[in-house]
Protein backbone atom coordinates (compact mmCIF):
# COMPACT_ATOMS: atom_id res chain seq x y z
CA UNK A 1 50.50 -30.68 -30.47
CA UNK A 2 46.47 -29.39 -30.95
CA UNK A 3 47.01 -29.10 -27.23
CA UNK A 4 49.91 -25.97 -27.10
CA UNK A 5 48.23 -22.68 -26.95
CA UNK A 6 48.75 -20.03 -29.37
CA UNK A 7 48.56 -16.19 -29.48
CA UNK A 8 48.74 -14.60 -26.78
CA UNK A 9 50.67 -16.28 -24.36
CA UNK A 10 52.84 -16.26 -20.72
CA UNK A 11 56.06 -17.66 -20.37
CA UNK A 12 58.08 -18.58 -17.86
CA UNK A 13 61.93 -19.17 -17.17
CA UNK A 14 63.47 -20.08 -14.40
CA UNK A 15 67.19 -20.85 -13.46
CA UNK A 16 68.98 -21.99 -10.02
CA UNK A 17 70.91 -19.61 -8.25
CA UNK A 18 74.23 -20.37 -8.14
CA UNK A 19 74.17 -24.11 -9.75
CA UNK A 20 78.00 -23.48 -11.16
CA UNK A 21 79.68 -23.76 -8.03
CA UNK A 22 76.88 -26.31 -6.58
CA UNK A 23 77.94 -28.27 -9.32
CA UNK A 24 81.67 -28.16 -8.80
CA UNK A 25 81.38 -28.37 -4.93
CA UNK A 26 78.44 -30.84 -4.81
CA UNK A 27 78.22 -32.52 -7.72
CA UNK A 28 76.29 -36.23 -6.58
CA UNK A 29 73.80 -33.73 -4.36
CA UNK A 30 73.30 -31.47 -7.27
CA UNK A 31 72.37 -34.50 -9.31
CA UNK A 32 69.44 -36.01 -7.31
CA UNK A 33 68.57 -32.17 -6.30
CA UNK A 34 68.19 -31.17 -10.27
CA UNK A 35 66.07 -34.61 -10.98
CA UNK A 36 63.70 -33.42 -7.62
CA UNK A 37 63.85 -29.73 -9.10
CA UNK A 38 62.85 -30.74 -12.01
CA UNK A 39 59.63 -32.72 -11.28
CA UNK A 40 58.66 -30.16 -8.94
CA UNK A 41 58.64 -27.68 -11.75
CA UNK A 42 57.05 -29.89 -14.43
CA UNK A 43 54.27 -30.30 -11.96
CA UNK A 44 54.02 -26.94 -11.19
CA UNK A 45 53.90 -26.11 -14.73
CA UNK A 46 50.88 -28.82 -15.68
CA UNK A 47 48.85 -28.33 -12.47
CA UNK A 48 48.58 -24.89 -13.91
CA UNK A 49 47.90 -25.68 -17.64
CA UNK A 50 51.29 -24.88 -18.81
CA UNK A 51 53.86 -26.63 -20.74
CA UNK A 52 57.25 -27.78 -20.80
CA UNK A 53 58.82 -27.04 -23.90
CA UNK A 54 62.78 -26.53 -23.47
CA UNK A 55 65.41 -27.30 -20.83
CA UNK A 56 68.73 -25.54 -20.71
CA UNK A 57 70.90 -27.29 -17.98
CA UNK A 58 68.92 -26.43 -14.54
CA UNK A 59 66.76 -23.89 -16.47
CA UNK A 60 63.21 -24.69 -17.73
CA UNK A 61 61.41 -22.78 -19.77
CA UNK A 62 57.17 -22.92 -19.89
CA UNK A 63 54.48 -21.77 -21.85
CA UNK A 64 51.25 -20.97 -20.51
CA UNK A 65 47.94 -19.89 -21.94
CA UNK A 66 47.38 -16.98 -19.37
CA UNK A 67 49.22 -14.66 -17.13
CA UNK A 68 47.32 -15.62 -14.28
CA UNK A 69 48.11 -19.53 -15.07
CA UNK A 70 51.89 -18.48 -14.92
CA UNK A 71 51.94 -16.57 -11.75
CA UNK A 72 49.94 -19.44 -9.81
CA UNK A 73 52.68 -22.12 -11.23
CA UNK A 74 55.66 -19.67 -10.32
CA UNK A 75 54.10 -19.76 -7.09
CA UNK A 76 53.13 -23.32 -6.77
CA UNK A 77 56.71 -24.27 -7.78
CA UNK A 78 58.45 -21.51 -4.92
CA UNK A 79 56.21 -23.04 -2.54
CA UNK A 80 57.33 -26.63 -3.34
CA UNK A 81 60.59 -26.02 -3.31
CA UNK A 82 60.29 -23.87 -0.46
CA UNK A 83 59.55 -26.70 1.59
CA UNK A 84 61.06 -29.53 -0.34
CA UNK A 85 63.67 -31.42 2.32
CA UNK A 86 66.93 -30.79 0.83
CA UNK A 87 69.99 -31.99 1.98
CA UNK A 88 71.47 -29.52 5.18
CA UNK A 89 74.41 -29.03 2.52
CA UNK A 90 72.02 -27.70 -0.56
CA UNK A 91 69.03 -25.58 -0.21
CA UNK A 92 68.10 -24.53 -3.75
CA UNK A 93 67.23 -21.13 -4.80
CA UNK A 94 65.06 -20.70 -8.38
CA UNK A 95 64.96 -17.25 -9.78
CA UNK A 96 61.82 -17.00 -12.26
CA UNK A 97 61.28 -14.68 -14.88
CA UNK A 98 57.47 -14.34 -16.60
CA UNK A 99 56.99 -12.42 -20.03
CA UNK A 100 53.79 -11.89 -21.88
CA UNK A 101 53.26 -11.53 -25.84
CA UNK A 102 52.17 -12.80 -28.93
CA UNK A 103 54.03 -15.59 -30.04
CA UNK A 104 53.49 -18.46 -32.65
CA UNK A 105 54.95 -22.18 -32.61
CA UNK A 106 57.52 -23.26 -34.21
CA UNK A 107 58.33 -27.10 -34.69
CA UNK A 108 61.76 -28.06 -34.60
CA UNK A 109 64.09 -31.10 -34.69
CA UNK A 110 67.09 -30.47 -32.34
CA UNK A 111 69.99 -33.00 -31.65
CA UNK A 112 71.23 -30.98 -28.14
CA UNK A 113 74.43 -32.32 -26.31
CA UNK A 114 74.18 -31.01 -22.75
CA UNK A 115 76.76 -31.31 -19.60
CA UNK A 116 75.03 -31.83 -16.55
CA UNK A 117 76.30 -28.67 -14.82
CA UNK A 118 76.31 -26.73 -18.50
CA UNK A 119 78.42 -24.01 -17.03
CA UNK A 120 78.88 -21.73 -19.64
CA UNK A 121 75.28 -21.07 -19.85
CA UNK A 122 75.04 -20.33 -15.88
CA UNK A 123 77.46 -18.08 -15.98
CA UNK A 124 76.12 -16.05 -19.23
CA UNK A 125 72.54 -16.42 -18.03
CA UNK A 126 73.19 -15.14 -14.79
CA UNK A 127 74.59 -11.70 -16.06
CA UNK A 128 70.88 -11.09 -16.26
CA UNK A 129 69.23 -12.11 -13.74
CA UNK A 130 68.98 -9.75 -11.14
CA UNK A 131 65.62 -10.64 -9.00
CA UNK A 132 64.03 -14.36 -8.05
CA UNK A 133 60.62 -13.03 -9.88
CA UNK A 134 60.78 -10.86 -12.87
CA UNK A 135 58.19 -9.76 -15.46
CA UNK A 136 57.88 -7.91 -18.33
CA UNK A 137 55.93 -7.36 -21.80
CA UNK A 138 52.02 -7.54 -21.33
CA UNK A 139 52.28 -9.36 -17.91
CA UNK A 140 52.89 -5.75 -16.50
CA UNK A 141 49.30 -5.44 -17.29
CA UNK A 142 48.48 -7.22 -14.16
CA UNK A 143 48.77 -4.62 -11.60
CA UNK A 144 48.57 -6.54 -8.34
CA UNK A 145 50.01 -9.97 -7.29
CA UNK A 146 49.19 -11.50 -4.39
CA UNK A 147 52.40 -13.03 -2.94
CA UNK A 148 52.80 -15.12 0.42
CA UNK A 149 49.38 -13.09 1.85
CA UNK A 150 50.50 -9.93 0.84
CA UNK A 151 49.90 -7.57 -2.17
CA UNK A 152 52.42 -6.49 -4.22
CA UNK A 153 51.60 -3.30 -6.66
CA UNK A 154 53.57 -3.59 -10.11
């Protein structure tokens, strides 16, 4: 654990758009899709000296020791899956969030029981998400993104 930055740090969440009813209309697809989604994101997240540190269902949520760090994963990861060959049937669609604060760590031991398609959550997380890339707190700082070639002003 010496290795999990502290302080100041980015996060990122992310969550597939629409996995309910992928679930209930695809549900062997949707199983081999989350396992690629997943390693995409993981590598994503270390290639840009992030972390891993919880899973919700399809959702994965990162810690990162700089904004910048955060926003290159986010975009490494929409690139991969991007142009990841998913089945005709299944073309997946992450929505990513990125928030920037203090925050300390906190060690826990969690027993979690999870259903692959956790439902529930989907359906309460998605009340708030309303764009694929969102951020907030002190990653507003960062007044220009460049996204796909072109600059975006915050």
């Amino acid at each position: 654990m010496a290795n999990l930055p502290s302080g100041t740090l980015t996060f990122l969440f992310t969550d597939i758009e629409g996995s309910t009813r992928l679930w209930e209309t695809q549900r062997a697809e949707m199983q081999t899709a989350l396992a690629r989604h997943d390693a995409l994101l993981r590598h994503a997240v270390t290639a840009h000296c992030g972390h891993v540190f919880k899973t919700v269902g399809d959702a994965i949520c990162a810690v990162f020791p700089t904004a910048s760090d955060a926003v290159a994963a986010a975009l490494s990861a929409q690139r991969s899956l991007r142009v990841e060959p998913w089945p005709a049937s299944l073309r997946l669609k992450v929505r990513m969030a990125l928030h920037t604060g203090a925050a300390e760590l906190r060690v826990q031991v969690t027993l979690f029981y999870c259903r692959e398609d956790n439902t529930g959550v989907c359906r309460i997380r998605t009340l708030v998400w309303r764009v694929p890339v969102e951020v907030s707190g002190d990653a507003t700082a960062v007044s220009e993104i460049k996204i796909e070639g072109r600059l975006k002003a915050e």
